[in-house]
C-alpha atoms as a PDB file:
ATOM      1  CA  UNK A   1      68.913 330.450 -18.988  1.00  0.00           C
ATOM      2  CA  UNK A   2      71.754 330.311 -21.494  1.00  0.00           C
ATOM      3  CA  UNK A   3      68.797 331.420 -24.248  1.00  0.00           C
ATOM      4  CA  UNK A   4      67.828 334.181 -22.331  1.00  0.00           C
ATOM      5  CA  UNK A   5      71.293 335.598 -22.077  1.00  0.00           C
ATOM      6  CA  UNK A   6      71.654 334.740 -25.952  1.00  0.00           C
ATOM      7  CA  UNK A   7      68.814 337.041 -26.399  1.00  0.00           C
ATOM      8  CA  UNK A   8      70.010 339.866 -24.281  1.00  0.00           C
ATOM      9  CA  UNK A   9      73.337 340.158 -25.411  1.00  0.00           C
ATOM     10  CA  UNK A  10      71.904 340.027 -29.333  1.00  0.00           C
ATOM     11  CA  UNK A  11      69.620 343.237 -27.876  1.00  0.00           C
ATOM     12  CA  UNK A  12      72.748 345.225 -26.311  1.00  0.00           C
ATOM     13  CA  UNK A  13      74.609 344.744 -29.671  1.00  0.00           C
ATOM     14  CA  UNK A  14      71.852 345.301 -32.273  1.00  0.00           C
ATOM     15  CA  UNK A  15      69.372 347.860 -30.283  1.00  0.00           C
ATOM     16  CA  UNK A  16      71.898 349.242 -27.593  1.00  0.00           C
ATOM     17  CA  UNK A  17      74.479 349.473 -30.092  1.00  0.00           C
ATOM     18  CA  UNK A  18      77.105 348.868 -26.742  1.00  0.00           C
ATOM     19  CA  UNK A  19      80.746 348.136 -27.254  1.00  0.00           C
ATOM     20  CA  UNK A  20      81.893 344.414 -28.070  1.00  0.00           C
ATOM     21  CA  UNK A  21      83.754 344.504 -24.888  1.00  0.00           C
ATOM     22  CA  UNK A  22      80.883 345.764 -22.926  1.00  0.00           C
ATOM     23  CA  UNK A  23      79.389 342.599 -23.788  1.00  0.00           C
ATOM     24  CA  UNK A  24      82.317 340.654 -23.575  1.00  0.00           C
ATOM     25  CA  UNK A  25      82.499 341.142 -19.802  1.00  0.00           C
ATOM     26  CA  UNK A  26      78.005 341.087 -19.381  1.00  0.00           C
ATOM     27  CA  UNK A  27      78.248 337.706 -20.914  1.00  0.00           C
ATOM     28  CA  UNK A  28      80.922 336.303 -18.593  1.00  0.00           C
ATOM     29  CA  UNK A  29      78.784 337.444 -15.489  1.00  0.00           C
ATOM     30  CA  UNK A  30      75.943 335.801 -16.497  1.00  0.00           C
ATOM     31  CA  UNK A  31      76.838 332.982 -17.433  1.00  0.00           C
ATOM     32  CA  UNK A  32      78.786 332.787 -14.331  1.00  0.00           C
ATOM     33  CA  UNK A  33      75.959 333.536 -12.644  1.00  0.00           C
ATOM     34  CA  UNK A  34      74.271 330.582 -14.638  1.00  0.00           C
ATOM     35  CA  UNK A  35      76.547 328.032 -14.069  1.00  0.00           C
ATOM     36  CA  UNK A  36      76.588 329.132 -10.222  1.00  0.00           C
ATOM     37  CA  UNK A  37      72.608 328.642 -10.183  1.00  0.00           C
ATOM     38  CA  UNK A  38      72.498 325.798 -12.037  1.00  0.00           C
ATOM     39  CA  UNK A  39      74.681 323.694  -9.274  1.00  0.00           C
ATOM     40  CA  UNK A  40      72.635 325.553  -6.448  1.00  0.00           C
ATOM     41  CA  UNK A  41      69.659 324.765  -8.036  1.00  0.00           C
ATOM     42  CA  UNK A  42      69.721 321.566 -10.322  1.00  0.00           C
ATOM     43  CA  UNK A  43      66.437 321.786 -12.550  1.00  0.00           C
ATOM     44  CA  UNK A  44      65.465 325.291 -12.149  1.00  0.00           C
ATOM     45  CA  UNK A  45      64.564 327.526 -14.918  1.00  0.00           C
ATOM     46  CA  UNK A  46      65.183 331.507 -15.168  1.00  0.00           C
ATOM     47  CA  UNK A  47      61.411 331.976 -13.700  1.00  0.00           C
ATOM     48  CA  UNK A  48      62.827 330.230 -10.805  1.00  0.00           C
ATOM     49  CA  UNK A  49      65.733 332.695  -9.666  1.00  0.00           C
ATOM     50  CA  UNK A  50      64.815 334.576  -6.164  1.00  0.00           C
ATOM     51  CA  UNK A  51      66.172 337.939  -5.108  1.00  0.00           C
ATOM     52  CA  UNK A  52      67.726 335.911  -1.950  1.00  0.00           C
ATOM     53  CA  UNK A  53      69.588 333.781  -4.607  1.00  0.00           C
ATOM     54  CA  UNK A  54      71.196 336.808  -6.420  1.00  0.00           C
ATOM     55  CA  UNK A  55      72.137 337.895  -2.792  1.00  0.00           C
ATOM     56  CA  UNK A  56      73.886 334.675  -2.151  1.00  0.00           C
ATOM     57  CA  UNK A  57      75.463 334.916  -5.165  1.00  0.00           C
ATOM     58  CA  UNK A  58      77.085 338.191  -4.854  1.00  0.00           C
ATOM     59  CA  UNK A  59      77.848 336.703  -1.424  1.00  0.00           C
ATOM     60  CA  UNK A  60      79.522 333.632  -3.137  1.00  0.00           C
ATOM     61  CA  UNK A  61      81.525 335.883  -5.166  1.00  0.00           C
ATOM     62  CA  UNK A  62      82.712 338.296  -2.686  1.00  0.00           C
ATOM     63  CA  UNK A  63      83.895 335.021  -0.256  1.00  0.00           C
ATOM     64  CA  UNK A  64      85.651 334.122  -3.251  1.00  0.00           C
ATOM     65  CA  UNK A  65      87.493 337.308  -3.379  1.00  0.00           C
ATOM     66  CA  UNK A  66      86.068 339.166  -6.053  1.00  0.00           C
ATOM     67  CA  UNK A  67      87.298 343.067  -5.760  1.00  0.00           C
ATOM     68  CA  UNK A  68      84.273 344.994  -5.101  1.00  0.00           C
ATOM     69  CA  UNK A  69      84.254 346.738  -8.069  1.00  0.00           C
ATOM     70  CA  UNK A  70      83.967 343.890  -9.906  1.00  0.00           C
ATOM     71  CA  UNK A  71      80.994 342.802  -7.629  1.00  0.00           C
ATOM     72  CA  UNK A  72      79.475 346.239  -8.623  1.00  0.00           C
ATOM     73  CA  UNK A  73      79.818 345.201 -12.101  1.00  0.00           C
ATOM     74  CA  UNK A  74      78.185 341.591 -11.641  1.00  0.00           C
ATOM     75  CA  UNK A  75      75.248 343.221  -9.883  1.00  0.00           C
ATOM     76  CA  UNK A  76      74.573 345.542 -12.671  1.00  0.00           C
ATOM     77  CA  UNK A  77      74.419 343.119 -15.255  1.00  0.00           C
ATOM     78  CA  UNK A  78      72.172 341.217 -13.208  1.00  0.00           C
ATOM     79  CA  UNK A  79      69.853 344.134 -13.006  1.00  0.00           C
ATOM     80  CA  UNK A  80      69.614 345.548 -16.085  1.00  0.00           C
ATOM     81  CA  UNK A  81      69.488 341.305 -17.596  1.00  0.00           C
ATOM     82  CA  UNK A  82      66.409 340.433 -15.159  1.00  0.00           C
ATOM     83  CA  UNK A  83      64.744 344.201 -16.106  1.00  0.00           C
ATOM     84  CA  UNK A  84      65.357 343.227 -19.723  1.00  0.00           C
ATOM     85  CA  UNK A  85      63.478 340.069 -19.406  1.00  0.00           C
ATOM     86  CA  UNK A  86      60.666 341.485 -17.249  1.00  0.00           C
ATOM     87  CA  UNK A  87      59.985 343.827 -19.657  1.00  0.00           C
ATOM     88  CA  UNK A  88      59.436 341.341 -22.294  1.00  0.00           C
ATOM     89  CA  UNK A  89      57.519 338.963 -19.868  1.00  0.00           C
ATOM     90  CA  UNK A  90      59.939 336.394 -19.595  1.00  0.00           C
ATOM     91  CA  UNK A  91      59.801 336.507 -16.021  1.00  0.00           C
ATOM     92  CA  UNK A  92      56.609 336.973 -13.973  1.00  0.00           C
ATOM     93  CA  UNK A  93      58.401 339.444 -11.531  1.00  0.00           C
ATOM     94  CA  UNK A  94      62.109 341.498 -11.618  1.00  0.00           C
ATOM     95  CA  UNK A  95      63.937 339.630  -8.888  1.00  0.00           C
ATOM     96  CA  UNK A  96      66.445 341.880  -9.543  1.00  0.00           C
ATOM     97  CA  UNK A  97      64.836 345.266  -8.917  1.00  0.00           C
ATOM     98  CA  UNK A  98      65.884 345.847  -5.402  1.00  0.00           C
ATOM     99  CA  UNK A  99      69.283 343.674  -5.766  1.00  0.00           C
ATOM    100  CA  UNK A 100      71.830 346.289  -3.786  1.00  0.00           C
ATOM    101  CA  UNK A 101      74.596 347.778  -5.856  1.00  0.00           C
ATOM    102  CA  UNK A 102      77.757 347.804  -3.679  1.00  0.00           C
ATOM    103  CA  UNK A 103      80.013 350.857  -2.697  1.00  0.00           C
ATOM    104  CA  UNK A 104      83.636 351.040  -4.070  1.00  0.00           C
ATOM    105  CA  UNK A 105      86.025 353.178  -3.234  1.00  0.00           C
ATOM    106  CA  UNK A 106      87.150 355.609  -5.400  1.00  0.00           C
ATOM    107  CA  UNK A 107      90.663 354.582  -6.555  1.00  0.00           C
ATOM    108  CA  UNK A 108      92.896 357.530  -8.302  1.00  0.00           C
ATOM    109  CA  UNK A 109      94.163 356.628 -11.804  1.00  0.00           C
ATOM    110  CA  UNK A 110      97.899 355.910 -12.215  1.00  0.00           C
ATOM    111  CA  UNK A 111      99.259 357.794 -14.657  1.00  0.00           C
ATOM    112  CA  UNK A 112     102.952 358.192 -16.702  1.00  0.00           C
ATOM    113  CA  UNK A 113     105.188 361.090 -16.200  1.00  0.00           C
ATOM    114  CA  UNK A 114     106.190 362.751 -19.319  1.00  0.00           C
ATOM    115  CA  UNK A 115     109.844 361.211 -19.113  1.00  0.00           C
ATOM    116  CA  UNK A 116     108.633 357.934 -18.585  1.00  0.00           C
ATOM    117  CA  UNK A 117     105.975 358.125 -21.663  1.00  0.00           C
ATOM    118  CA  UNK A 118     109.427 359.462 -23.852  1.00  0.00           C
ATOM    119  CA  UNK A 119     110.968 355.992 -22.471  1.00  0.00           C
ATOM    120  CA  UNK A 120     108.259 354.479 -23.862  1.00  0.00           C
ATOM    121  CA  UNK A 121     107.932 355.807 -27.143  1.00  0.00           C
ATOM    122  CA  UNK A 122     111.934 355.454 -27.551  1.00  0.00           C
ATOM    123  CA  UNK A 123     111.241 351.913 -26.306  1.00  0.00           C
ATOM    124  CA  UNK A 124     109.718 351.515 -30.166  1.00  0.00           C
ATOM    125  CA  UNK A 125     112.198 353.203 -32.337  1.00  0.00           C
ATOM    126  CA  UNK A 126     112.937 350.027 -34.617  1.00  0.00           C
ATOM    127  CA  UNK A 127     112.689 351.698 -38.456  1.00  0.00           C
ATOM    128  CA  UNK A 128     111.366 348.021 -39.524  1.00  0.00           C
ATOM    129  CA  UNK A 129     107.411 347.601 -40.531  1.00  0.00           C
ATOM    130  CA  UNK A 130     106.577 346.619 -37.325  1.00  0.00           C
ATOM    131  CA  UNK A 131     108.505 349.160 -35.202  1.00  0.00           C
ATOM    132  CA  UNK A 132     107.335 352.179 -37.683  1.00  0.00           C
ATOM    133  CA  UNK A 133     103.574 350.675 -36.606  1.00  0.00           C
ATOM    134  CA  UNK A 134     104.174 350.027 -33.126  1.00  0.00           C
ATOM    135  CA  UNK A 135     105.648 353.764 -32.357  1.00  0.00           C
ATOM    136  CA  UNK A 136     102.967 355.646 -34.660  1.00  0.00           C
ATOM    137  CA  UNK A 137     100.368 353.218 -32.055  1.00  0.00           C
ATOM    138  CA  UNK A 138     102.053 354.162 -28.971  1.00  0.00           C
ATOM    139  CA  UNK A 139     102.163 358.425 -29.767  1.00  0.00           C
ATOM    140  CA  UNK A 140      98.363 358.270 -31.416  1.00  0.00           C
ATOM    141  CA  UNK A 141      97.281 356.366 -27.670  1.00  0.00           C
ATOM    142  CA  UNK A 142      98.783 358.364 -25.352  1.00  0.00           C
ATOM    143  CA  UNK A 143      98.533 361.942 -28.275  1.00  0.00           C
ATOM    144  CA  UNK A 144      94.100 361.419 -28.231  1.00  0.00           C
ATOM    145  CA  UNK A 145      93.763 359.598 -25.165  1.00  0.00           C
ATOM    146  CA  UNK A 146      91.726 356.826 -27.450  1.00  0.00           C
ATOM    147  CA  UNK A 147      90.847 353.895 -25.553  1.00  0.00           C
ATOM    148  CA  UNK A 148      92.406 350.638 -26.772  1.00  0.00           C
ATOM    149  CA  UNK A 149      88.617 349.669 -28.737  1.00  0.00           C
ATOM    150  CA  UNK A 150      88.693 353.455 -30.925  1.00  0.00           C
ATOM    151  CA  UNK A 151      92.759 352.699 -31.976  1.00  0.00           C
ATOM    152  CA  UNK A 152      91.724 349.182 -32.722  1.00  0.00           C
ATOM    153  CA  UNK A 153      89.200 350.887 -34.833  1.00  0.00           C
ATOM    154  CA  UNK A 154      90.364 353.610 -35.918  1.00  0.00           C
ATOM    155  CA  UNK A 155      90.126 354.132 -40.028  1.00  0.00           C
ATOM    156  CA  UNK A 156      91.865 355.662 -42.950  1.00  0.00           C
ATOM    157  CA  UNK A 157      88.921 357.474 -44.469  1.00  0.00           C
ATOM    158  CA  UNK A 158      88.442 358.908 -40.463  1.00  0.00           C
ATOM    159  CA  UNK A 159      92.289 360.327 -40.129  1.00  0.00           C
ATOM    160  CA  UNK A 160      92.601 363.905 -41.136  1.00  0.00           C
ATOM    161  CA  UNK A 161      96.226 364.832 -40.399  1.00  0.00           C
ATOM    162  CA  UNK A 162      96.153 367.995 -42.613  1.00  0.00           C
ATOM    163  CA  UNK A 163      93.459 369.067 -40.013  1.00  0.00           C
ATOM    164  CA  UNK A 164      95.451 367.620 -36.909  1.00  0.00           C
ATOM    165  CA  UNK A 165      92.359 365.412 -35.639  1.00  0.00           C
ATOM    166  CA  UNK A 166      90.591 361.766 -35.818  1.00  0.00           C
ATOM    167  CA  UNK A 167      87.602 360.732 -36.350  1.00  0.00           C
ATOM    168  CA  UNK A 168      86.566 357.381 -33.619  1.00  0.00           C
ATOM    169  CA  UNK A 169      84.008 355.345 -32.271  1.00  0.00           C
ATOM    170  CA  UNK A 170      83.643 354.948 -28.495  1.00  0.00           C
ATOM    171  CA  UNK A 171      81.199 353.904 -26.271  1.00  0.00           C
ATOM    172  CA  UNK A 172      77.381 353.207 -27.524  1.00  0.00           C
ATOM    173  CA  UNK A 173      78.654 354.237 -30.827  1.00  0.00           C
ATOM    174  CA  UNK A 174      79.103 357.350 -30.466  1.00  0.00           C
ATOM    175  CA  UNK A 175      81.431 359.388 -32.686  1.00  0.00           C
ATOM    176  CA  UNK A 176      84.035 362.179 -31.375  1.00  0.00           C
ATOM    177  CA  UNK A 177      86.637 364.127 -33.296  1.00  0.00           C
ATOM    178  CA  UNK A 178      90.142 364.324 -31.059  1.00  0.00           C
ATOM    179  CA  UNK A 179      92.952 366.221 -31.912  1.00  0.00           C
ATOM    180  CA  UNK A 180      96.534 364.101 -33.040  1.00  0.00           C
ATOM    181  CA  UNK A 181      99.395 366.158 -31.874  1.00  0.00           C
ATOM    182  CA  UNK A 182     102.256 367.098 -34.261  1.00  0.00           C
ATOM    183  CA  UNK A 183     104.453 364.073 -33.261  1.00  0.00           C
ATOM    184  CA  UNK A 184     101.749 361.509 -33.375  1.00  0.00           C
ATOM    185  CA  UNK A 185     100.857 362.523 -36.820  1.00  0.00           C
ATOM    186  CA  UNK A 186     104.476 362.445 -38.088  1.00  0.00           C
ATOM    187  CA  UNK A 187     104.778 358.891 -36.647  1.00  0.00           C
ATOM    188  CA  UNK A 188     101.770 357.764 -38.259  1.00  0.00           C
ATOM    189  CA  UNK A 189     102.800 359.285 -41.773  1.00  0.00           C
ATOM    190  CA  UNK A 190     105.800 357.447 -41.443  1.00  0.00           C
ATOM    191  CA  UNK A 191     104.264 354.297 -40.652  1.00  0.00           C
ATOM    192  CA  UNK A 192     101.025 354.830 -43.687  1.00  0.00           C
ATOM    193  CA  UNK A 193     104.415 355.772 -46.467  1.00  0.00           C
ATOM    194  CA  UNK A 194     106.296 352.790 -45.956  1.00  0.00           C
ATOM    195  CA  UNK A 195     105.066 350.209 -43.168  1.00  0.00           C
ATOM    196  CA  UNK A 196     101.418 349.683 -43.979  1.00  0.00           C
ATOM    197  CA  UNK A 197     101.569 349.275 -47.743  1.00  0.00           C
ATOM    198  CA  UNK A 198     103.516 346.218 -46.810  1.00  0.00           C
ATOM    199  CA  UNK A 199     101.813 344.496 -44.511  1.00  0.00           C
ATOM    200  CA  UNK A 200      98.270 344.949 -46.631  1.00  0.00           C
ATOM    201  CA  UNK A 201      96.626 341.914 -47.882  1.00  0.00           C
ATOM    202  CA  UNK A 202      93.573 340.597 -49.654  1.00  0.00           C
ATOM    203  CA  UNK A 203      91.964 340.939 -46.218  1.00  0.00           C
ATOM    204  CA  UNK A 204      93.158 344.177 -45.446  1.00  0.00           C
ATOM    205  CA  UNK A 205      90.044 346.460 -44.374  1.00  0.00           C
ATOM    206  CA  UNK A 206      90.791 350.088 -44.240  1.00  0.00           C
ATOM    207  CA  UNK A 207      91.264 349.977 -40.445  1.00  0.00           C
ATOM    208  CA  UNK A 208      94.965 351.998 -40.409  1.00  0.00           C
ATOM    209  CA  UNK A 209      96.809 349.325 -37.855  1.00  0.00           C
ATOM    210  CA  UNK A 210      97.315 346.174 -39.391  1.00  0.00           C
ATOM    211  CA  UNK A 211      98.565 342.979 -38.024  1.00  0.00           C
ATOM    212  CA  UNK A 212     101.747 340.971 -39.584  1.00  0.00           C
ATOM    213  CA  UNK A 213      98.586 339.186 -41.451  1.00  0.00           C
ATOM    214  CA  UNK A 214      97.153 342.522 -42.741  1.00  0.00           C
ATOM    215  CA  UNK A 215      94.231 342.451 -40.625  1.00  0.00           C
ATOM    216  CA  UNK A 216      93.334 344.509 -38.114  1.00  0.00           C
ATOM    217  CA  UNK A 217      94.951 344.162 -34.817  1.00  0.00           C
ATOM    218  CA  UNK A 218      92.896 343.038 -31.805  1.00  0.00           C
ATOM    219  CA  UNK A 219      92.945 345.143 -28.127  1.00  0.00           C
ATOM    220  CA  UNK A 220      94.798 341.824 -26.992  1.00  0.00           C
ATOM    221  CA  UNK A 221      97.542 342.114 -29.443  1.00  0.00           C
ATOM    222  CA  UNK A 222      97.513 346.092 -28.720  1.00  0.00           C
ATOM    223  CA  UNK A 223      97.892 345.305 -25.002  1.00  0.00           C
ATOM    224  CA  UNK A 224     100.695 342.997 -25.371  1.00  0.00           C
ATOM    225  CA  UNK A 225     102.728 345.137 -27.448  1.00  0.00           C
ATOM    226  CA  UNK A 226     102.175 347.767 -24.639  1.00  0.00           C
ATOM    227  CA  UNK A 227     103.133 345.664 -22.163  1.00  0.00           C
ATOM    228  CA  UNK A 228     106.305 344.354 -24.099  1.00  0.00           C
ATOM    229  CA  UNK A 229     107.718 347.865 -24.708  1.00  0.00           C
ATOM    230  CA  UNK A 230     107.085 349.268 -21.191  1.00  0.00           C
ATOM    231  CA  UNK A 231     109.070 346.171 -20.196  1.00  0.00           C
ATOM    232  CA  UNK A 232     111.734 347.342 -22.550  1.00  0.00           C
ATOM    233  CA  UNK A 233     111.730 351.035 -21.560  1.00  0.00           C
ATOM    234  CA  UNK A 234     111.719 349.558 -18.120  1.00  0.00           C
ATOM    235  CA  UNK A 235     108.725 350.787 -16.652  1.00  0.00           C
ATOM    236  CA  UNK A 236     107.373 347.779 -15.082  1.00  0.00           C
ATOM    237  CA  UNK A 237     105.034 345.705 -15.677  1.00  0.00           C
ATOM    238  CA  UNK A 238     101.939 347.892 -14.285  1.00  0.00           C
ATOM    239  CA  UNK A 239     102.444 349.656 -17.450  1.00  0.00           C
ATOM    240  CA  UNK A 240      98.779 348.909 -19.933  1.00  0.00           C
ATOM    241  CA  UNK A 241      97.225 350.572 -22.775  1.00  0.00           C
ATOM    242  CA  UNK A 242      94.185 352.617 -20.626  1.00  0.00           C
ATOM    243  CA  UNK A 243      97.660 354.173 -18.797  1.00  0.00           C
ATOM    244  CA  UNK A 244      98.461 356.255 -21.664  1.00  0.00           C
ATOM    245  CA  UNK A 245      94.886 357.562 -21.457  1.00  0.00           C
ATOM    246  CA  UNK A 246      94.958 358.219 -17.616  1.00  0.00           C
ATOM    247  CA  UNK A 247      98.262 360.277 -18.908  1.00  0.00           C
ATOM    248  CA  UNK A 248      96.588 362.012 -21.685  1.00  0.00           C
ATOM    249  CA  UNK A 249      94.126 363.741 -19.478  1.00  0.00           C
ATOM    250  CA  UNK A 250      96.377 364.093 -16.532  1.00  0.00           C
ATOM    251  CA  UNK A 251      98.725 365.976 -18.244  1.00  0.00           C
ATOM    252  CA  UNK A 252      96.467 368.073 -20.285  1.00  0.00           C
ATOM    253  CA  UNK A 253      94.981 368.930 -17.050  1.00  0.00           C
ATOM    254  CA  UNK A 254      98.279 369.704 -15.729  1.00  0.00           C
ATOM    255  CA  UNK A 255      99.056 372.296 -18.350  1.00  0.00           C
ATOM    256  CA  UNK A 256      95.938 374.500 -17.714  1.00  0.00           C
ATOM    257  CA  UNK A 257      93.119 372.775 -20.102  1.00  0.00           C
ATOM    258  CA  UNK A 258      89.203 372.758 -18.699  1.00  0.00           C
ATOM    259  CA  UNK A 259      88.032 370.009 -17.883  1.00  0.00           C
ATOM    260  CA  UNK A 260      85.014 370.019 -19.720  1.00  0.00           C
ATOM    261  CA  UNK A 261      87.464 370.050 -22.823  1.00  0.00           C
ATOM    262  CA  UNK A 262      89.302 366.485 -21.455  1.00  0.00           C
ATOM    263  CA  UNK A 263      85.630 365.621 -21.390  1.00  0.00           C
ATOM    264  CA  UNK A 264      84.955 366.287 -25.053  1.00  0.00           C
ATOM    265  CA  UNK A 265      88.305 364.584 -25.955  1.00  0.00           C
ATOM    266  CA  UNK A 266      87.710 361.843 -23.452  1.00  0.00           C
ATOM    267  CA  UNK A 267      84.033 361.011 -24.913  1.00  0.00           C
ATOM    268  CA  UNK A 268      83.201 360.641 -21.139  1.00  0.00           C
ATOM    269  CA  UNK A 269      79.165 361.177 -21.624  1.00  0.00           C
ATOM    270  CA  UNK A 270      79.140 362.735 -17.516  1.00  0.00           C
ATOM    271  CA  UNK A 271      81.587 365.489 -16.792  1.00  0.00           C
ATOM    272  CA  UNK A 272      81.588 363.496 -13.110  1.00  0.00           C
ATOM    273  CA  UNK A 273      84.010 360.726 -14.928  1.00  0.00           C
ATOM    274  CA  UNK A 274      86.450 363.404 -15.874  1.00  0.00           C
ATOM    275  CA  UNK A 275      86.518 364.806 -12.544  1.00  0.00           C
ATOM    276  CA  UNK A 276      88.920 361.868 -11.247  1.00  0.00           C
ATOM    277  CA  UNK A 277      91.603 363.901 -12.802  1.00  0.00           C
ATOM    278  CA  UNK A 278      91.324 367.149 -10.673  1.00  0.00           C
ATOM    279  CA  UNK A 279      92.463 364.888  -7.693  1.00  0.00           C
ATOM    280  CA  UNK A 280      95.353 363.510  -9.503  1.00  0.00           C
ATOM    281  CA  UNK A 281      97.660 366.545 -10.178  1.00  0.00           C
ATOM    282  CA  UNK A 282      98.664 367.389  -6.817  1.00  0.00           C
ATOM    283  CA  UNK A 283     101.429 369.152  -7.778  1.00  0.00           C
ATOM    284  CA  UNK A 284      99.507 371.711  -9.451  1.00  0.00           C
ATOM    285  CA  UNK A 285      97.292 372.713  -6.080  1.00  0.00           C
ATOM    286  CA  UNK A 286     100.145 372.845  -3.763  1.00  0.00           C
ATOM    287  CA  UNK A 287     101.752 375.279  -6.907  1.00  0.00           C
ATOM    288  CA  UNK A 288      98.141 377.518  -6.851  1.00  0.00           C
ATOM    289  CA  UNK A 289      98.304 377.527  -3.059  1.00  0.00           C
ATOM    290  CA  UNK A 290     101.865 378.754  -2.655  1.00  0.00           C
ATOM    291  CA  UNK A 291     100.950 381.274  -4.979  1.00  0.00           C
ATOM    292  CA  UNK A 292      97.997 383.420  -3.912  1.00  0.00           C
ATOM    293  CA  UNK A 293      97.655 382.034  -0.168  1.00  0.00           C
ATOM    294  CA  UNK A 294      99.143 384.652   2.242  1.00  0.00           C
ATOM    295  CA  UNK A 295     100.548 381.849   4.738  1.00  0.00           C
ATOM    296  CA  UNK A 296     101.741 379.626   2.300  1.00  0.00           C
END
């Protein structure tokens, strides 16, 4: 089976053109899935898998106590994976085709308030290399809303700060301009004048955050610098990288924008993603019903 999943996840990069951490997490299911089936049933082949043993499996995971949105996430690789290889005749018959995808809940984003994202940024006000890089980081995350992949990224040649906006990469390689605010920008010219030039080396690509080694930094290293200055502005430690994005479109929300424009910024390819956010900002409501209702 391990082939097979070789196979697919060489399709979803080269053909599909899907993020690396898209198949980051497809690979880990399946070859969970693998491992699971290959104890279950010593000897078998891919040909041999049963839609009754993709039930139990799910089963397996959920006694476990897998969250059930990370069931839902199993399942679908599953399905598309099994599709995939009936389409190319690998298996006689999909024995994933009527595999159930379960329910979740839908969960409201957490999100920063605008004093605790100042906290944060202050958190990173060291003038050294790494400080001037950290803080320009922090304001061009939470200033476009980029998820931690597009900052990771993120390149010289696609930075236009004379026209306020970036240039990034997002999901199935597809490319969206977002604005930088005014502060962002000044915190990345800071860090590009006198920070970067420094930590450049012979390995240096023209990605604009660079690691103490010049190259670029990795979503792990970007995460744990998050989580390290949210521990020093002491927010917590519920504080990640995708939070600054939650807070991006909250608060643009918050401030009158249409939502179809968070959508643009977002790169969210179904205007139904973006609608999480009109539940978030109660604040606003109860302030529109005060307003105009009569009994308010």
């Amino acid at each position: 089976m391990q082939a097979e999943i070789d196979r697919f996840l060489r399709y979803l990069a080269v053909e599909r053109g899907l993020s690396e951490n898209y198949q980051i997490s497809t690979a880990r299911s399946l070859e969970t899935f693998a491992e699971w089936f290959g104890r279950t049933k010593p000897g078998s082949t891919v040909s041999d898998v049963t839609p009754e043993d993709l039930t139990a499996f799910l089963g397996f995971r959920k006694h476990a106590g897998m969250a059930s949105a990370s069931i839902k996430l199993e399942a679908i690789a599953l399905r598309i994976f099994f599709r995939f290889l009936a389409g190319r005749g690998a298996v006689a018959a999909d024995p994933a085709i009527h595999l159930p995808i379960p329910r979740t809940g839908t969960h409201l984003p957490a999100t920063l308030r605008p004093d605790q994202v100042a906290r944060l940024m202050e958190a990173a006000a060291s003038a050294d290399q790494l400080g001037l890089r950290d803080r320009a980081m922090l304001e061009l995350l939470y200033a476009s809303g980029l998820r931690i992949s597009e900052l990771c990224g993120a390149r010289l040649e696609n930075y236009h700060p004379d026209e306020g906006f970036i240039r990034v990469v997002g999901k199935g390689n597809k490319t969206r301009l977002v604005p930088v605010g005014s502060q962002a920008r000044e915190a990345i010219a800071r860090y590009l004048a006198t920070s970067r030039p420094a930590l450049v080396s012979k390995r240096s690509g023209a990605e604009i955050f660079l690691s103490v080694r010049g190259k670029k930094l990795t979503p792990q290293r970007v995460w744990q610098l998050v989580k390290f200055y949210a521990a020093a502005a002491g927010l917590g430690p519920e504080v990640y990288p995708h939070l600054l994005r939650h807070s991006f479109a909250t608060h643009l929300l918050a401030g009158g924008a249409d939502l179809r424009i968070i959508q643009e910024m977002l790169g969210h390819a179904d205007i139904s993603t973006t609608q999480i956010y009109t539940h978030v900002d109660s604040s606003r409501l109860r302030a529109v019903h005060k307003k105009f209702h009569p009994r308010a």
